[in-house]
C-alpha atoms as a PDB file:
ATOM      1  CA  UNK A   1     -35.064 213.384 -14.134  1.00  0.00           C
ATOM      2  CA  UNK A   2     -33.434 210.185 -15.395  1.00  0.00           C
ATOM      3  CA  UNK A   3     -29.607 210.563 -15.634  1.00  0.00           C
ATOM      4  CA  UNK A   4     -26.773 209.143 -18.156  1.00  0.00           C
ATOM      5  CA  UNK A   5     -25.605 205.531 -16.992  1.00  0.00           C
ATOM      6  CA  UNK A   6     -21.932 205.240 -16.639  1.00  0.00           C
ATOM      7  CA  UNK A   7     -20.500 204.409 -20.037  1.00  0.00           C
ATOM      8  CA  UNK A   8     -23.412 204.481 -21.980  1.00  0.00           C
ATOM      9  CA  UNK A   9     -22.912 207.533 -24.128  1.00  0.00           C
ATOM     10  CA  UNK A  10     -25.681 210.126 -25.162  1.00  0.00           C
ATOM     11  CA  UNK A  11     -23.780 211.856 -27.741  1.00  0.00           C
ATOM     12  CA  UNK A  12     -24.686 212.124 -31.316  1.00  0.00           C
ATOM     13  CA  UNK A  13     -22.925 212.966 -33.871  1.00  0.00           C
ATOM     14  CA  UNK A  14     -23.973 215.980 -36.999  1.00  0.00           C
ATOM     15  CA  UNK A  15     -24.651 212.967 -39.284  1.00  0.00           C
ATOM     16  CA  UNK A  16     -26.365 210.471 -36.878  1.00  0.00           C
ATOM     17  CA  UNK A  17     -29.654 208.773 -37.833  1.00  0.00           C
ATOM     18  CA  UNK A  18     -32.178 210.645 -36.084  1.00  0.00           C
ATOM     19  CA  UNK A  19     -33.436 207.647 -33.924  1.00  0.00           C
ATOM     20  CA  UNK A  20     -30.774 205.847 -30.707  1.00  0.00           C
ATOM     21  CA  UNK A  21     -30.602 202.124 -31.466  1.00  0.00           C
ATOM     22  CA  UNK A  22     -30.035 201.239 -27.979  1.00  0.00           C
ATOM     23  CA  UNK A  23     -33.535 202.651 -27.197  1.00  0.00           C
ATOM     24  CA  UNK A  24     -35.044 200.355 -30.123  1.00  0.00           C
ATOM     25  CA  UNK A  25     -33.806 197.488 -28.985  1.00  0.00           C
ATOM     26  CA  UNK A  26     -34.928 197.937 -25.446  1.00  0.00           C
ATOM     27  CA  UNK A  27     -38.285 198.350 -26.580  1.00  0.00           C
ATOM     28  CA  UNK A  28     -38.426 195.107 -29.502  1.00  0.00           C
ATOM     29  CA  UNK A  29     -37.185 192.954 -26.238  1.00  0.00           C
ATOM     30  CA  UNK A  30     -39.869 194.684 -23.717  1.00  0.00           C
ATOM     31  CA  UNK A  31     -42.901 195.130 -26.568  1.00  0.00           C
ATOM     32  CA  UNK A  32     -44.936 192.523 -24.578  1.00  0.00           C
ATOM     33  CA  UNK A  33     -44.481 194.008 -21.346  1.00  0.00           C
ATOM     34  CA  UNK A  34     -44.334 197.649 -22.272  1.00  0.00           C
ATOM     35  CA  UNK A  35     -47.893 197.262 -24.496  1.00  0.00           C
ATOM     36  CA  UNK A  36     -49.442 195.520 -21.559  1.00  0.00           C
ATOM     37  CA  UNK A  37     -48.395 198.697 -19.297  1.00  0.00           C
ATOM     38  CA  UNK A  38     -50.367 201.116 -21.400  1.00  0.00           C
ATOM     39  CA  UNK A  39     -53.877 199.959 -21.044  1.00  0.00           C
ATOM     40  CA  UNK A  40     -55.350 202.050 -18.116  1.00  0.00           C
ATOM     41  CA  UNK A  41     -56.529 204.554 -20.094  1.00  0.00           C
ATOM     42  CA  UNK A  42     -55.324 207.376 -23.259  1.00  0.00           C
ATOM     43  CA  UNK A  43     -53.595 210.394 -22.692  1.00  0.00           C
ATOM     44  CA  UNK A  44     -54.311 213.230 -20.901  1.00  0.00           C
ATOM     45  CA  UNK A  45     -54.210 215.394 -23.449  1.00  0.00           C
ATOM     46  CA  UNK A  46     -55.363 212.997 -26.173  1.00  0.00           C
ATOM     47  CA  UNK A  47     -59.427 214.810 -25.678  1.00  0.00           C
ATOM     48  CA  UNK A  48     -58.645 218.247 -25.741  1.00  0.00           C
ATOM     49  CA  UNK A  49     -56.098 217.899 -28.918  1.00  0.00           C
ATOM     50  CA  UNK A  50     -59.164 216.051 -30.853  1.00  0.00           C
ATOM     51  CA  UNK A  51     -61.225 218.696 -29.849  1.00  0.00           C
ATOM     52  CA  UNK A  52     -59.729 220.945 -32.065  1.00  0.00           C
ATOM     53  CA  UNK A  53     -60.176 218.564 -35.340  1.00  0.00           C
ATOM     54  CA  UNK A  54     -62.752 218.499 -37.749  1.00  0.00           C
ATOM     55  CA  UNK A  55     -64.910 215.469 -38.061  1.00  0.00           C
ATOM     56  CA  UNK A  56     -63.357 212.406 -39.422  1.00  0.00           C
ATOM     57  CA  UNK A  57     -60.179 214.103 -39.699  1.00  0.00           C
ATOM     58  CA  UNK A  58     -57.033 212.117 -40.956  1.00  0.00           C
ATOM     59  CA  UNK A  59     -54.586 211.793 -37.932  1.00  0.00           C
ATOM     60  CA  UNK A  60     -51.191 210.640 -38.178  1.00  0.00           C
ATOM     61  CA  UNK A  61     -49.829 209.152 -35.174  1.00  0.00           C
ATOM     62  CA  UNK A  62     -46.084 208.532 -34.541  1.00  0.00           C
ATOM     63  CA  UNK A  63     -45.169 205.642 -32.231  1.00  0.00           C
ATOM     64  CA  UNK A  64     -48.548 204.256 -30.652  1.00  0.00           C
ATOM     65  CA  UNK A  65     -47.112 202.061 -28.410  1.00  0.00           C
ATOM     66  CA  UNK A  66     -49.531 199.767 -27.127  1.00  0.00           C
ATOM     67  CA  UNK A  67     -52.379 201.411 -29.539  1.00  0.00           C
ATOM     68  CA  UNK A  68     -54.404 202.777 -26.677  1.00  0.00           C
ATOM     69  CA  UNK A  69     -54.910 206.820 -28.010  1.00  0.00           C
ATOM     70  CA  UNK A  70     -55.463 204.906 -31.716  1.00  0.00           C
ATOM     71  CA  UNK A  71     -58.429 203.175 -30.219  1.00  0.00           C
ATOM     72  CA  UNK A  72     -59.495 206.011 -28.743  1.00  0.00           C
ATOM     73  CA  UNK A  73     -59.712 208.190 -32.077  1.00  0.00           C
ATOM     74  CA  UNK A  74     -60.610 204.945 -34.332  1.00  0.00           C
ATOM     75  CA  UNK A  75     -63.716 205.033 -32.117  1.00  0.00           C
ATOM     76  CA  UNK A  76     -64.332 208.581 -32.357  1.00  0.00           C
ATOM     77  CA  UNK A  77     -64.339 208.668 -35.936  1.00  0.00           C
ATOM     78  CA  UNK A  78     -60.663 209.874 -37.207  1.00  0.00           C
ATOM     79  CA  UNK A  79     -59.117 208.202 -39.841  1.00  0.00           C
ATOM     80  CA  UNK A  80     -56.176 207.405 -38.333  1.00  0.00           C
ATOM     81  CA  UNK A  81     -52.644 206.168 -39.980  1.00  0.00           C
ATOM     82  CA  UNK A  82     -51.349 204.015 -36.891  1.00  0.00           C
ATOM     83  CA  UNK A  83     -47.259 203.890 -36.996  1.00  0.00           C
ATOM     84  CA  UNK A  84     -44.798 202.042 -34.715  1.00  0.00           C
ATOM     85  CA  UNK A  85     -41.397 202.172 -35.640  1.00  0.00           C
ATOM     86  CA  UNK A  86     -40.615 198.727 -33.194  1.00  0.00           C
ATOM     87  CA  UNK A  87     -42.144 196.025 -35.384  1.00  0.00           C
ATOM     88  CA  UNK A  88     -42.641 193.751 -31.732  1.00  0.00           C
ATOM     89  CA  UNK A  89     -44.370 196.504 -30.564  1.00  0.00           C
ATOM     90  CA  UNK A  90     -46.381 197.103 -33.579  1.00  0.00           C
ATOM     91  CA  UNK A  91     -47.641 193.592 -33.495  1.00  0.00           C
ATOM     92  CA  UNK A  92     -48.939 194.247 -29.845  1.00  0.00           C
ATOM     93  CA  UNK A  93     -50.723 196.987 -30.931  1.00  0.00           C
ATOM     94  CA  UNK A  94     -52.558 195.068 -33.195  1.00  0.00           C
ATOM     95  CA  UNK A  95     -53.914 192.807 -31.195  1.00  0.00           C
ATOM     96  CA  UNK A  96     -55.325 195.279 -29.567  1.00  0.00           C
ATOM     97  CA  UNK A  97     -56.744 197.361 -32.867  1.00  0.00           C
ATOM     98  CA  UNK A  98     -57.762 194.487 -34.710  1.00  0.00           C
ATOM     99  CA  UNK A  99     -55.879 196.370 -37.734  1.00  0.00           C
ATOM    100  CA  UNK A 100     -52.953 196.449 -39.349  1.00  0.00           C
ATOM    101  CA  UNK A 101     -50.060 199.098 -37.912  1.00  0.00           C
ATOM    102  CA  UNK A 102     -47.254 199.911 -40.608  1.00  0.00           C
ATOM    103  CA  UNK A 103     -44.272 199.668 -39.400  1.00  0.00           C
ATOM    104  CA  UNK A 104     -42.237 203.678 -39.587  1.00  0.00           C
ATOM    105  CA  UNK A 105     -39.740 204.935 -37.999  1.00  0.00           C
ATOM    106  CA  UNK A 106     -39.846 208.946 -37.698  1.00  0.00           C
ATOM    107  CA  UNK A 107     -36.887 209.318 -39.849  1.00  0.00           C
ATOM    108  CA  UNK A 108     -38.942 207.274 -42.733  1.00  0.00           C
ATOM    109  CA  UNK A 109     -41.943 209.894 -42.486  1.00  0.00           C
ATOM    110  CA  UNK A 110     -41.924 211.327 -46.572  1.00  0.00           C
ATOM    111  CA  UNK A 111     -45.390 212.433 -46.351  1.00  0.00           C
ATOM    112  CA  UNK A 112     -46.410 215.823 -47.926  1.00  0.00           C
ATOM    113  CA  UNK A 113     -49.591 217.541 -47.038  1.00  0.00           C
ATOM    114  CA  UNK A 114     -51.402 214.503 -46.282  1.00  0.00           C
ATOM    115  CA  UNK A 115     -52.814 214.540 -42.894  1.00  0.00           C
ATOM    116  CA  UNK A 116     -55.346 217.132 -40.424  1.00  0.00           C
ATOM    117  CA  UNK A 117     -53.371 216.258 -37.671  1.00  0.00           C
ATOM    118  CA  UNK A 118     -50.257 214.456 -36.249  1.00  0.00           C
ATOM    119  CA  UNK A 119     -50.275 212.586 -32.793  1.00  0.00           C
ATOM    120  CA  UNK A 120     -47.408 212.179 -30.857  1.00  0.00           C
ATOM    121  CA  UNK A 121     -47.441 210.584 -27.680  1.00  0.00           C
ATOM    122  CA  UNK A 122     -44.248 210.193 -25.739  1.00  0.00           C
ATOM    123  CA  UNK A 123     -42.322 209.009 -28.830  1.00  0.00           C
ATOM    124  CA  UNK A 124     -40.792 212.401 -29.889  1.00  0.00           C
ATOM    125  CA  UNK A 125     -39.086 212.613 -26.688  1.00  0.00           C
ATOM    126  CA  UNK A 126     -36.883 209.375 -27.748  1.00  0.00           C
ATOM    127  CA  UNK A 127     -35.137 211.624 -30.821  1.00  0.00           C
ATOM    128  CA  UNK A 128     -31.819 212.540 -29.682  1.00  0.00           C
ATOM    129  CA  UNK A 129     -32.243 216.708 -29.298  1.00  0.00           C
ATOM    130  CA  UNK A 130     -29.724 217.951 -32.396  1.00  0.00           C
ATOM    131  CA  UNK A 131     -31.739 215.686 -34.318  1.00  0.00           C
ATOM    132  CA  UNK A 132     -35.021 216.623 -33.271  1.00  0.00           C
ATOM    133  CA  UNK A 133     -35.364 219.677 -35.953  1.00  0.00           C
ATOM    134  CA  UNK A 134     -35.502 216.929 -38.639  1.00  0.00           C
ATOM    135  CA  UNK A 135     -37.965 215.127 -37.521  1.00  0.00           C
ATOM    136  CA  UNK A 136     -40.010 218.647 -36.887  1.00  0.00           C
ATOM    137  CA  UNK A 137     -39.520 219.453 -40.324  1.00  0.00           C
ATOM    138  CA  UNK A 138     -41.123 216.110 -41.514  1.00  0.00           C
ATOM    139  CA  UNK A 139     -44.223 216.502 -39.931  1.00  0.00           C
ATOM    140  CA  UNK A 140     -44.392 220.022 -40.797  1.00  0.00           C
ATOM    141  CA  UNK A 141     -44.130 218.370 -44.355  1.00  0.00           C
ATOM    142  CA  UNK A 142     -47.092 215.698 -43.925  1.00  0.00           C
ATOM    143  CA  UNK A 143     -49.358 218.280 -42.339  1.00  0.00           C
ATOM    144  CA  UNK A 144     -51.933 220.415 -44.572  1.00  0.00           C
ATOM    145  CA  UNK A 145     -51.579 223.414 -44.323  1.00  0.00           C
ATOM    146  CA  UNK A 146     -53.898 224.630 -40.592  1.00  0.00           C
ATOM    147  CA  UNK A 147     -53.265 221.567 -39.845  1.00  0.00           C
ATOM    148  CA  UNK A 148     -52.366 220.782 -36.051  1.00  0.00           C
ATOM    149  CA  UNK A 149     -49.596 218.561 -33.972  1.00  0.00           C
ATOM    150  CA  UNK A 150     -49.328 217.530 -30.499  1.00  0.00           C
ATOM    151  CA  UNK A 151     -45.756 216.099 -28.604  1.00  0.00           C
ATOM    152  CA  UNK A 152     -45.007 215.925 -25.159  1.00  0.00           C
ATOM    153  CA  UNK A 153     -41.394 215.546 -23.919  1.00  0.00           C
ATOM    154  CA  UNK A 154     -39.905 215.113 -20.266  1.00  0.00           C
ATOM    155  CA  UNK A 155     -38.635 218.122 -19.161  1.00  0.00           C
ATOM    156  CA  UNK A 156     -35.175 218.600 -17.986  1.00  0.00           C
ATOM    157  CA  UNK A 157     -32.754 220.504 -19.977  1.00  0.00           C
ATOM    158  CA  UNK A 158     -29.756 217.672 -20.351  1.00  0.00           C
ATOM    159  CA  UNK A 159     -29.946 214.699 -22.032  1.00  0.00           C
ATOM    160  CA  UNK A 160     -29.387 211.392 -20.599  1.00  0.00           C
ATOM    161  CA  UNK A 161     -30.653 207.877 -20.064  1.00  0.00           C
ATOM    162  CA  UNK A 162     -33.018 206.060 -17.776  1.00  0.00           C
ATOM    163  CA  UNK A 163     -32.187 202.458 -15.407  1.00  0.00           C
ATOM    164  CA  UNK A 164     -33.530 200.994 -18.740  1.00  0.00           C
ATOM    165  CA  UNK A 165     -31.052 202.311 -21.038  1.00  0.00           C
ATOM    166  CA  UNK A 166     -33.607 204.378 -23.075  1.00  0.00           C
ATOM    167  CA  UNK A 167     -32.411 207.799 -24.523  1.00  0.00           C
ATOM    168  CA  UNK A 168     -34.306 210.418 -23.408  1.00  0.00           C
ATOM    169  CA  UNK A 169     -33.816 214.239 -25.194  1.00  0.00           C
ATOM    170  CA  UNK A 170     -35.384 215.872 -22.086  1.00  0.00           C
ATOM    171  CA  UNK A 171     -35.411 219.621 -23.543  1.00  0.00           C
ATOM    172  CA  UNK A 172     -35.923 222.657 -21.532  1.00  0.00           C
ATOM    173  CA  UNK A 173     -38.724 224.703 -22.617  1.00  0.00           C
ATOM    174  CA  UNK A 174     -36.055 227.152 -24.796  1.00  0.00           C
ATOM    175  CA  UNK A 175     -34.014 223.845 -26.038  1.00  0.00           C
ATOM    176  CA  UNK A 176     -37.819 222.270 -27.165  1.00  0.00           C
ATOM    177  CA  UNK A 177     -38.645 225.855 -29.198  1.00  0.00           C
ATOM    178  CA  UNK A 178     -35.637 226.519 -30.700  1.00  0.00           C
ATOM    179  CA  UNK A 179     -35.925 223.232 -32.354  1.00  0.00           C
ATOM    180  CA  UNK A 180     -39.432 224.029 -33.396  1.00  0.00           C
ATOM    181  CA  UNK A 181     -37.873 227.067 -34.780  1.00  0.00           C
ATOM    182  CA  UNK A 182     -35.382 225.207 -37.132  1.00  0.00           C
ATOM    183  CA  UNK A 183     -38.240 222.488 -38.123  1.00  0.00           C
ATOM    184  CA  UNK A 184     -40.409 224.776 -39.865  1.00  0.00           C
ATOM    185  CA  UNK A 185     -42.381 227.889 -39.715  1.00  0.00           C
ATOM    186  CA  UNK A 186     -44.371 226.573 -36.725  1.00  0.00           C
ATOM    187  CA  UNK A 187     -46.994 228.641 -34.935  1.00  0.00           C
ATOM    188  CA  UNK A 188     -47.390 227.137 -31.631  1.00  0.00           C
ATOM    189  CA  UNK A 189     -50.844 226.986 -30.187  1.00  0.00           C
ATOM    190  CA  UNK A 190     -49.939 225.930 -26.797  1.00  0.00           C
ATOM    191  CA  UNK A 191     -46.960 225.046 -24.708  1.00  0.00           C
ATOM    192  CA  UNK A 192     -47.815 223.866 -20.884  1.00  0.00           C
ATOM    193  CA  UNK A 193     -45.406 222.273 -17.952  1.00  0.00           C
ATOM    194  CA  UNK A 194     -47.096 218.904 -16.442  1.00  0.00           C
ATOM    195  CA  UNK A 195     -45.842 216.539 -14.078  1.00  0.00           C
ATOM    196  CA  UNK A 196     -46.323 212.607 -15.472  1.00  0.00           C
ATOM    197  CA  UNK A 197     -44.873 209.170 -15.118  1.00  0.00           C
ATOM    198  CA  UNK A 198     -43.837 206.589 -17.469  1.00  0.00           C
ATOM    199  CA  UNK A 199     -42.888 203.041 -17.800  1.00  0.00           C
ATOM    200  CA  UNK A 200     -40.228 203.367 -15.372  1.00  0.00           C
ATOM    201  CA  UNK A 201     -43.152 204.466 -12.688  1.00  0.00           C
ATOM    202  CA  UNK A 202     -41.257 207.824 -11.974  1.00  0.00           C
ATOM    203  CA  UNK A 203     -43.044 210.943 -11.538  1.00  0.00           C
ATOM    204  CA  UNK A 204     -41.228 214.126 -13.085  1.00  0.00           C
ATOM    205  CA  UNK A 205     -41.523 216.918 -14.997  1.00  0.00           C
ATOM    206  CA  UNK A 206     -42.910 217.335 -18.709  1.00  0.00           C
ATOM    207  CA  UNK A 207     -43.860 219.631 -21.745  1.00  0.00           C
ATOM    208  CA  UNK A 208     -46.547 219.392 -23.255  1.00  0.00           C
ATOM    209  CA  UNK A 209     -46.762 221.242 -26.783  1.00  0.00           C
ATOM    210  CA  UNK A 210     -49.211 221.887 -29.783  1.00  0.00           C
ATOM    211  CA  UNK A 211     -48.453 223.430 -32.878  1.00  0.00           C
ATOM    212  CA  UNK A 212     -49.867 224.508 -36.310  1.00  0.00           C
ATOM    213  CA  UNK A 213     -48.814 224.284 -39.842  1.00  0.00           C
ATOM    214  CA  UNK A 214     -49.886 228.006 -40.778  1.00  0.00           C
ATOM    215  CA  UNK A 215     -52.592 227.923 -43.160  1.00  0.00           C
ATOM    216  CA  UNK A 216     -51.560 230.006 -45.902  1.00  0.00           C
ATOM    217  CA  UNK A 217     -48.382 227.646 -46.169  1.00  0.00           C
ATOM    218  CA  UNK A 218     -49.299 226.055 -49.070  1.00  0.00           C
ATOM    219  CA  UNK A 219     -47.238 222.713 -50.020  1.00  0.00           C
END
């Protein structure tokens, strides 16, 4: 697990933003770099999630980086909402999709009931972790009602930085459901350990989690 850098601070306070702007940055000034990193291939966990979806289901995804999952369900047959909240990165993205990507952060999701699914690949794991339950609660909004979403997170338990400067919220499995717990009336489907890399090309450990909007929640 990544670790603080000295006198960078990962501290947030009750009324912070639920987004670190240090991790924003990074990620504007890397988008060429960082999208061209991403194209060996779509999650792991991207198949069996979709899987689980109707037909031409409507997919939100949060953060798609490079767009390499979006492809991957555009050509499936999902109707998929692409979001970025990095507008460099965004741009990469679409030079890849051949579509437009609108530019959202998570904190700008005001969706309600809209969407079968939401995707979201290594992007939740950027919220710092007494934020996190807001977020939750805003895709619990924008899902129907049965409908499903995936986040994975590395694993860890503290919260800290990597040699990049990125924020990372790196939950423990009881830190990661308790803030389920305050997002919304979540029934989780599956939770599941994994070990993974990143950008940084470190291995380490992860959670991988899918959850469902119960379906007699109406909106």
């Amino acid at each position: 697990m990544a670790k603080s850098r000295p006198g960078v601070s990962t501290s947030f306070a009750p009324d912070d933003p639920p987004f670190d702007a240090a991790t924003l940055q990074f990620y504007a000034r890397e988008a060429p770099t960082y999208a061209a990193s991403g194209l060996g291939g779509t999650s792991r966990f991207l198949r069996p999630f979709l899987s689980m979806l109707p037909p031409e289901a409507s997919v939100l995804e949060l953060g798609c980086g490079g767009g390499r999952d979006a492809a991957a369900m555009l050509a499936a047959g999902f109707r998929v909402d692409v979001t970025e909240g990095v507008p460099e990165v965004a741009r990469e993205a679409e030079k890849r999709l051949g579509r437009p990507v609108r530019i959202m952060r998570f904190d700008e999701l005001d969706a309600l009931a809209a969407y079968d699914a939401v995707w979201a690949h290594a992007s939740l794991l950027h919220v710092p972790l007494a934020r996190l339950p807001i977020v939750l609660h805003k895709i619990f909004q924008a899902l129907k009602p049965g409908g499903l979403h995936f986040a994975n997170y590395k694993a860890g338990g503290v919260e800290g930085r990597d040699r990049y400067g990125r924020y990372f919220n790196f939950p423990s499995r009881e830190q990661l459901l308790t803030a389920y717990r305050r997002g919304g009336e979540w029934q989780i489907v599956s939770i599941e350990s994994y070990t993974g890399g990143g950008y940084d090309g470190r291995q380490g450990p992860g959670i991988a989690l899918t959850a469902r909007r119960p379906l007699n929640d109406e909106p």
